[in-house]
N, C-alpha and C. Protein backbone atom coordinates (compact mmCIF):
# COMPACT_ATOMS: atom_id res chain seq x y z
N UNK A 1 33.17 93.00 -4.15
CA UNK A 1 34.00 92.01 -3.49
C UNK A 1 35.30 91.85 -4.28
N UNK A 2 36.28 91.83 -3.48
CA UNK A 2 37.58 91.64 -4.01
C UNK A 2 38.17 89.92 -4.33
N UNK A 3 38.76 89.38 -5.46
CA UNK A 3 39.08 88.24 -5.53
C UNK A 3 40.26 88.18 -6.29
N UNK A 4 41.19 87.15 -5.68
CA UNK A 4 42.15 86.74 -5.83
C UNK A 4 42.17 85.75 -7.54
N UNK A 5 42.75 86.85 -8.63
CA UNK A 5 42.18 86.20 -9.97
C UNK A 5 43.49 85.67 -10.31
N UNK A 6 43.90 84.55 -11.24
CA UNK A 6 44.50 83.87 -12.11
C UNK A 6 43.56 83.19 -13.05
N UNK A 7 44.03 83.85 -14.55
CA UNK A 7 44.01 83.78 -15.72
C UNK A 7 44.81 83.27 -16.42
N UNK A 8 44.34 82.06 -17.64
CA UNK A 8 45.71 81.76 -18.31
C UNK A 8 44.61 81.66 -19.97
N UNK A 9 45.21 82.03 -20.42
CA UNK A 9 44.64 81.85 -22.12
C UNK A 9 46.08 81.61 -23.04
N UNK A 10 45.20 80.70 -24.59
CA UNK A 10 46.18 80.27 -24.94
C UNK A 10 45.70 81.22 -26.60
N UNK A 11 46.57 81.42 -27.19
CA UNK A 11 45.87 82.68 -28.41
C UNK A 11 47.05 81.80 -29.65
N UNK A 12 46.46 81.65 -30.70
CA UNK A 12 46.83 81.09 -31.95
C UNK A 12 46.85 82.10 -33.19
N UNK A 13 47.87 82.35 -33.87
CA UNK A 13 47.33 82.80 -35.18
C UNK A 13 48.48 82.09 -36.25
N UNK A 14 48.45 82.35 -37.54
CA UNK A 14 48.96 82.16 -38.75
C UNK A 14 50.51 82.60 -38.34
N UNK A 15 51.47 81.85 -38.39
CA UNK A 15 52.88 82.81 -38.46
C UNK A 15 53.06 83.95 -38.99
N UNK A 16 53.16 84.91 -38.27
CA UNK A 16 53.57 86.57 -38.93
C UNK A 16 54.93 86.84 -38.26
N UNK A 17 54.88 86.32 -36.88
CA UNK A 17 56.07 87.34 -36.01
C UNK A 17 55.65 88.39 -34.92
N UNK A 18 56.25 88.60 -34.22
CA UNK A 18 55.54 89.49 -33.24
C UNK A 18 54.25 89.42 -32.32
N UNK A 19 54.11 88.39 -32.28
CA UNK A 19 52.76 88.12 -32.12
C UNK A 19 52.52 88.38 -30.61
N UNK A 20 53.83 88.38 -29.48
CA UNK A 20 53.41 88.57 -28.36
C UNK A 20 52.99 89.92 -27.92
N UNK A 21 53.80 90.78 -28.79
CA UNK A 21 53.27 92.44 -29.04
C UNK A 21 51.52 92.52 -28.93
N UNK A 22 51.12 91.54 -30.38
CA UNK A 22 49.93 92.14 -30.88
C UNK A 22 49.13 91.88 -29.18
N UNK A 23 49.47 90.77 -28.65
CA UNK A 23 48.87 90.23 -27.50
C UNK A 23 48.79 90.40 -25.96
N UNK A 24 50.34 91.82 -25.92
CA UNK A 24 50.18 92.80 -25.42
C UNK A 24 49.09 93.64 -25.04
N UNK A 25 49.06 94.36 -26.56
CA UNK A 25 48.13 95.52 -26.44
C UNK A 25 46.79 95.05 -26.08
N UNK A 26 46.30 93.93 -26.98
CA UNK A 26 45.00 93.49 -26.62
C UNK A 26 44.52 93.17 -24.96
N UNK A 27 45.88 92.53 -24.32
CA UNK A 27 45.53 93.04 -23.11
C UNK A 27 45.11 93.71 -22.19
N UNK A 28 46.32 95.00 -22.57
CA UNK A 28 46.25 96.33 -22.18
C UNK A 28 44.81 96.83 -22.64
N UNK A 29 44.62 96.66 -23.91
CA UNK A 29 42.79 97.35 -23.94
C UNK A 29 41.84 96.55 -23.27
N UNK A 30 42.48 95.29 -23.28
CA UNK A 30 40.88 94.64 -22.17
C UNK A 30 40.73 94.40 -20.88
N UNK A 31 42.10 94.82 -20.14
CA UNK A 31 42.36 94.39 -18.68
C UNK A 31 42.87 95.96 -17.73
N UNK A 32 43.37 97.10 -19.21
CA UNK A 32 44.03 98.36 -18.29
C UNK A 32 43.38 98.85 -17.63
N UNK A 33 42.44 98.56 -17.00
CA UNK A 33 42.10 99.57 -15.92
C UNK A 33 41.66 98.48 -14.37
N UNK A 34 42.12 97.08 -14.61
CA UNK A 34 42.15 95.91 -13.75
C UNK A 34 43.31 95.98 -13.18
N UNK A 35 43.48 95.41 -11.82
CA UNK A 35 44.87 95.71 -10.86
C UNK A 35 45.24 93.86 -11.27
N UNK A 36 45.26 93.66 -12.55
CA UNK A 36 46.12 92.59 -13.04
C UNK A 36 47.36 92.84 -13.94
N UNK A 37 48.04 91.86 -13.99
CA UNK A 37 49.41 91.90 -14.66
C UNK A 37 49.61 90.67 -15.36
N UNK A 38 50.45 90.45 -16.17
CA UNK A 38 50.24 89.28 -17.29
C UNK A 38 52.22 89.13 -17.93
N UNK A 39 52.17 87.84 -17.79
CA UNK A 39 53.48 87.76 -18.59
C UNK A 39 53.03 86.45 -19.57
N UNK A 40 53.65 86.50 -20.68
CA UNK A 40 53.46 85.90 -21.85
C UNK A 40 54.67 85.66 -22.25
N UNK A 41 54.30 84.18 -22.92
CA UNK A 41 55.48 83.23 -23.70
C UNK A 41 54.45 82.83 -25.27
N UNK A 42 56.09 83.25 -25.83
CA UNK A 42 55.75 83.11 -27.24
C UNK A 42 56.52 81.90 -27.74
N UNK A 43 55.93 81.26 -28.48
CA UNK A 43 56.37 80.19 -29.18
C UNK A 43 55.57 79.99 -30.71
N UNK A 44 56.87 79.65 -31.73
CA UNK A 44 56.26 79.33 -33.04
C UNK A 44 56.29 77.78 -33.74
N UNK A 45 54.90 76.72 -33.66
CA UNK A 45 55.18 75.62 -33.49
C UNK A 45 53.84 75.45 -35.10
N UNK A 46 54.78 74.25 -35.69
CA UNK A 46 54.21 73.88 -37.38
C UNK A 46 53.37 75.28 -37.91
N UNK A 47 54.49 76.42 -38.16
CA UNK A 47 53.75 77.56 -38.85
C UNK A 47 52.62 78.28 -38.51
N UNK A 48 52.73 77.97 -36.65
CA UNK A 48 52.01 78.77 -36.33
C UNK A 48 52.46 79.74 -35.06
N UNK A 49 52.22 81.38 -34.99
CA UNK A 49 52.49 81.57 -33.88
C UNK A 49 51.58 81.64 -32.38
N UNK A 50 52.29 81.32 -31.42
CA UNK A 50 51.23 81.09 -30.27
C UNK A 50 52.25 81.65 -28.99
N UNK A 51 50.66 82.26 -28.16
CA UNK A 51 51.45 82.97 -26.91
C UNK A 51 50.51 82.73 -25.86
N UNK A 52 50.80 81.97 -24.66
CA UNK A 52 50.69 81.69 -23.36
C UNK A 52 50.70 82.84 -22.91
N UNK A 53 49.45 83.41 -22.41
CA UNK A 53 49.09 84.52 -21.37
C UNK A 53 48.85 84.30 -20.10
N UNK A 54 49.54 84.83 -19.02
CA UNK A 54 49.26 84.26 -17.54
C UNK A 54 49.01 85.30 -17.30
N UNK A 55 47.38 85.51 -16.86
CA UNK A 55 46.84 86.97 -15.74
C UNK A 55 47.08 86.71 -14.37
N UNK A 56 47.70 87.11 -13.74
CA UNK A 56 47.40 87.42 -12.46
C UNK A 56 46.95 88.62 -11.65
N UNK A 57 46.10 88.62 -10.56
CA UNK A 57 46.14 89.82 -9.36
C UNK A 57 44.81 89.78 -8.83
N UNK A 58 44.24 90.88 -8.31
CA UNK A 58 43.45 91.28 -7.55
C UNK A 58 41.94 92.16 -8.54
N UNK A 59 40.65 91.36 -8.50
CA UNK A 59 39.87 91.95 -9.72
C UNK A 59 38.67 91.98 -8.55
N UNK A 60 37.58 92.78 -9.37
CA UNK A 60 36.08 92.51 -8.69
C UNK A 60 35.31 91.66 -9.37
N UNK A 61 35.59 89.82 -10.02
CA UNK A 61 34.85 89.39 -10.27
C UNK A 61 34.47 88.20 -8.89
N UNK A 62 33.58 87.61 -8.78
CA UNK A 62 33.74 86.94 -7.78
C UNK A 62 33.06 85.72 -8.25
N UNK A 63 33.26 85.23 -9.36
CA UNK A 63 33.26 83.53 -10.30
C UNK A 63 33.75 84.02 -11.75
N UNK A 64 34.09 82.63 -12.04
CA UNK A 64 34.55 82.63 -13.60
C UNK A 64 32.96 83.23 -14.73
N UNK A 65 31.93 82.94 -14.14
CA UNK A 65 30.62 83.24 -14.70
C UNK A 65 31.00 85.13 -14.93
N UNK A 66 31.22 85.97 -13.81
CA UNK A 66 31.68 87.51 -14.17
C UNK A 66 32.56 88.07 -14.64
N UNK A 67 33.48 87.23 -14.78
CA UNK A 67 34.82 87.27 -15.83
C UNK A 67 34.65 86.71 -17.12
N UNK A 68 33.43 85.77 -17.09
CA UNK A 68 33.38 85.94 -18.50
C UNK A 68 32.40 86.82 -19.30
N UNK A 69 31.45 87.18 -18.60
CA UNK A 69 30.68 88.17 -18.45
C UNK A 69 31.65 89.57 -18.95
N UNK A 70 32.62 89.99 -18.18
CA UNK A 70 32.94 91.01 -18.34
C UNK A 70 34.26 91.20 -19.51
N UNK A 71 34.31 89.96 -20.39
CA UNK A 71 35.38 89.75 -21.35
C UNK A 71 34.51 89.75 -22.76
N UNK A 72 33.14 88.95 -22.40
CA UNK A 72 31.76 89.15 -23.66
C UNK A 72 31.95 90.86 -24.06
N UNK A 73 31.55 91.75 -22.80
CA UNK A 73 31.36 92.82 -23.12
C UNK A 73 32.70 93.84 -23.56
N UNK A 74 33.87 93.27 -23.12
CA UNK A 74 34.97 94.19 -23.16
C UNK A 74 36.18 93.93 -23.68
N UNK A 75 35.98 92.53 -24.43
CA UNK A 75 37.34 92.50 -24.80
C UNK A 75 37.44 91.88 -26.20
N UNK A 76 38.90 92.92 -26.69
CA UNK A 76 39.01 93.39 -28.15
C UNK A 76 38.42 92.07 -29.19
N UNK A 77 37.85 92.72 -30.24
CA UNK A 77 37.63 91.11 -30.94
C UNK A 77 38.90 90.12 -31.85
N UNK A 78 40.33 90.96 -31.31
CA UNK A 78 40.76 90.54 -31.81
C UNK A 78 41.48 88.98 -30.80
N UNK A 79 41.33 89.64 -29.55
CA UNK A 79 40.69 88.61 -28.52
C UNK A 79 40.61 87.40 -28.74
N UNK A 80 38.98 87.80 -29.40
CA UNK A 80 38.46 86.24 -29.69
C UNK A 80 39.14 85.74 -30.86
N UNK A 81 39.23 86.33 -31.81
CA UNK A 81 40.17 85.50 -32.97
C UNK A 81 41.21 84.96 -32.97
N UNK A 82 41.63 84.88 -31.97
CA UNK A 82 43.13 84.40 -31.84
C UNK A 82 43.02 83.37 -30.19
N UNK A 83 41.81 83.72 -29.57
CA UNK A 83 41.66 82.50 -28.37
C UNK A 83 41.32 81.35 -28.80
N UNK A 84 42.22 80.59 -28.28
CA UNK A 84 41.96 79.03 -28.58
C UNK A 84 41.89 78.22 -27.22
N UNK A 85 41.82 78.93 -26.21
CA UNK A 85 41.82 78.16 -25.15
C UNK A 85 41.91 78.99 -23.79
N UNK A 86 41.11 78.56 -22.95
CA UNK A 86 41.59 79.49 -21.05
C UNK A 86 41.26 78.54 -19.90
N UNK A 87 41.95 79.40 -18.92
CA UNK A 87 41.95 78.58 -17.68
C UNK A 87 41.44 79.55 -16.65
N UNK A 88 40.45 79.92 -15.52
CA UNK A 88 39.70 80.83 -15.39
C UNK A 88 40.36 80.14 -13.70
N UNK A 89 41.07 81.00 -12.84
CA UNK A 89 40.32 80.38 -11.52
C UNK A 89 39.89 81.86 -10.45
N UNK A 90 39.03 81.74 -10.16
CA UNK A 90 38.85 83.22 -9.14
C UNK A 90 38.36 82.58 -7.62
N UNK A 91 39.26 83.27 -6.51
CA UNK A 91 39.16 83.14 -5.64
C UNK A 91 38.65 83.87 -4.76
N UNK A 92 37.56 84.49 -4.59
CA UNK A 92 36.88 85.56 -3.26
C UNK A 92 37.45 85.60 -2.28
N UNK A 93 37.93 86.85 -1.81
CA UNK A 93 37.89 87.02 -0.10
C UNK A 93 36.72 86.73 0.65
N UNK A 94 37.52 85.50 1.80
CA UNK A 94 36.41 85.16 2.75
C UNK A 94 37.18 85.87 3.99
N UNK A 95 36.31 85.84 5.25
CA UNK A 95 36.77 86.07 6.77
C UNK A 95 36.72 84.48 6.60
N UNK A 96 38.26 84.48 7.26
CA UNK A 96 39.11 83.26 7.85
C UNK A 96 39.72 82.76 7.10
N UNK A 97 39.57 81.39 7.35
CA UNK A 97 40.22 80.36 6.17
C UNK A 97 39.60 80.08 4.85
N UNK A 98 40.13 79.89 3.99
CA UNK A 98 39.20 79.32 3.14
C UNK A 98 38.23 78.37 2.90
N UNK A 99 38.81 77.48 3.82
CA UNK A 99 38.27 76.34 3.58
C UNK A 99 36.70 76.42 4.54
N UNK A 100 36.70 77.19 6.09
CA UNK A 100 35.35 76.94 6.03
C UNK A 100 34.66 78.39 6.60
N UNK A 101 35.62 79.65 6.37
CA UNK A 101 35.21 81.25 6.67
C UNK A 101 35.11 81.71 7.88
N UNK A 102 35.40 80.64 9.14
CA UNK A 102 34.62 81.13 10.20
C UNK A 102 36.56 81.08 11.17
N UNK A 103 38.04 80.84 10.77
CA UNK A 103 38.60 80.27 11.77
C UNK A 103 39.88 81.22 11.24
């Protein structure tokens, strides 16, 4: 089943610099082969750097339960060391409306 995904995670580390790079790639290894896309804002606030990840697009999970499922198994650990926070919403294709499938 195809679903309409938006993703937002919030990733923390120690001030180094560059940090939206490192948060790049980690993407790219945990999402490249997903028909999602991601733009990120970097900001460096009391010595720390932090980058706002927005996923968007089209995935085969069909609840936040298989997306997280499929982030346990696949995504980088550098991932987790630096997540401090997400916002999960997945929307399934229904026939019709959303609201009640049949119109």
């Amino acid at each position: 089943m195809i679903s309409e995904t938006y993703l937002d995670f919030c990733f923390i580390r120690e001030q180094a610099g560059e940090f939206a790079f490192v948060i790049d790639e980690v993407l790219k290894n945990t999402f490249g082969k997903k028909r999602l896309n991601w733009f990120l804002e970097e900001k460096t606030i009391d010595g720390a750097d932090m980058v706002i990840a927005e996923v968007k697009g089209m995935s085969d999970w069909s609840s936040e339960e298989d997306t997280l499922l499929f982030l346990e198994t696949n995504a980088d650990p550098k991932f987790w060391e630096y997540l401090q926070g997400y916002r999960m919403l997945i929307y399934p294709v229904t026939k019709g409306c959303n609201s009640c499938g049949t119109h």
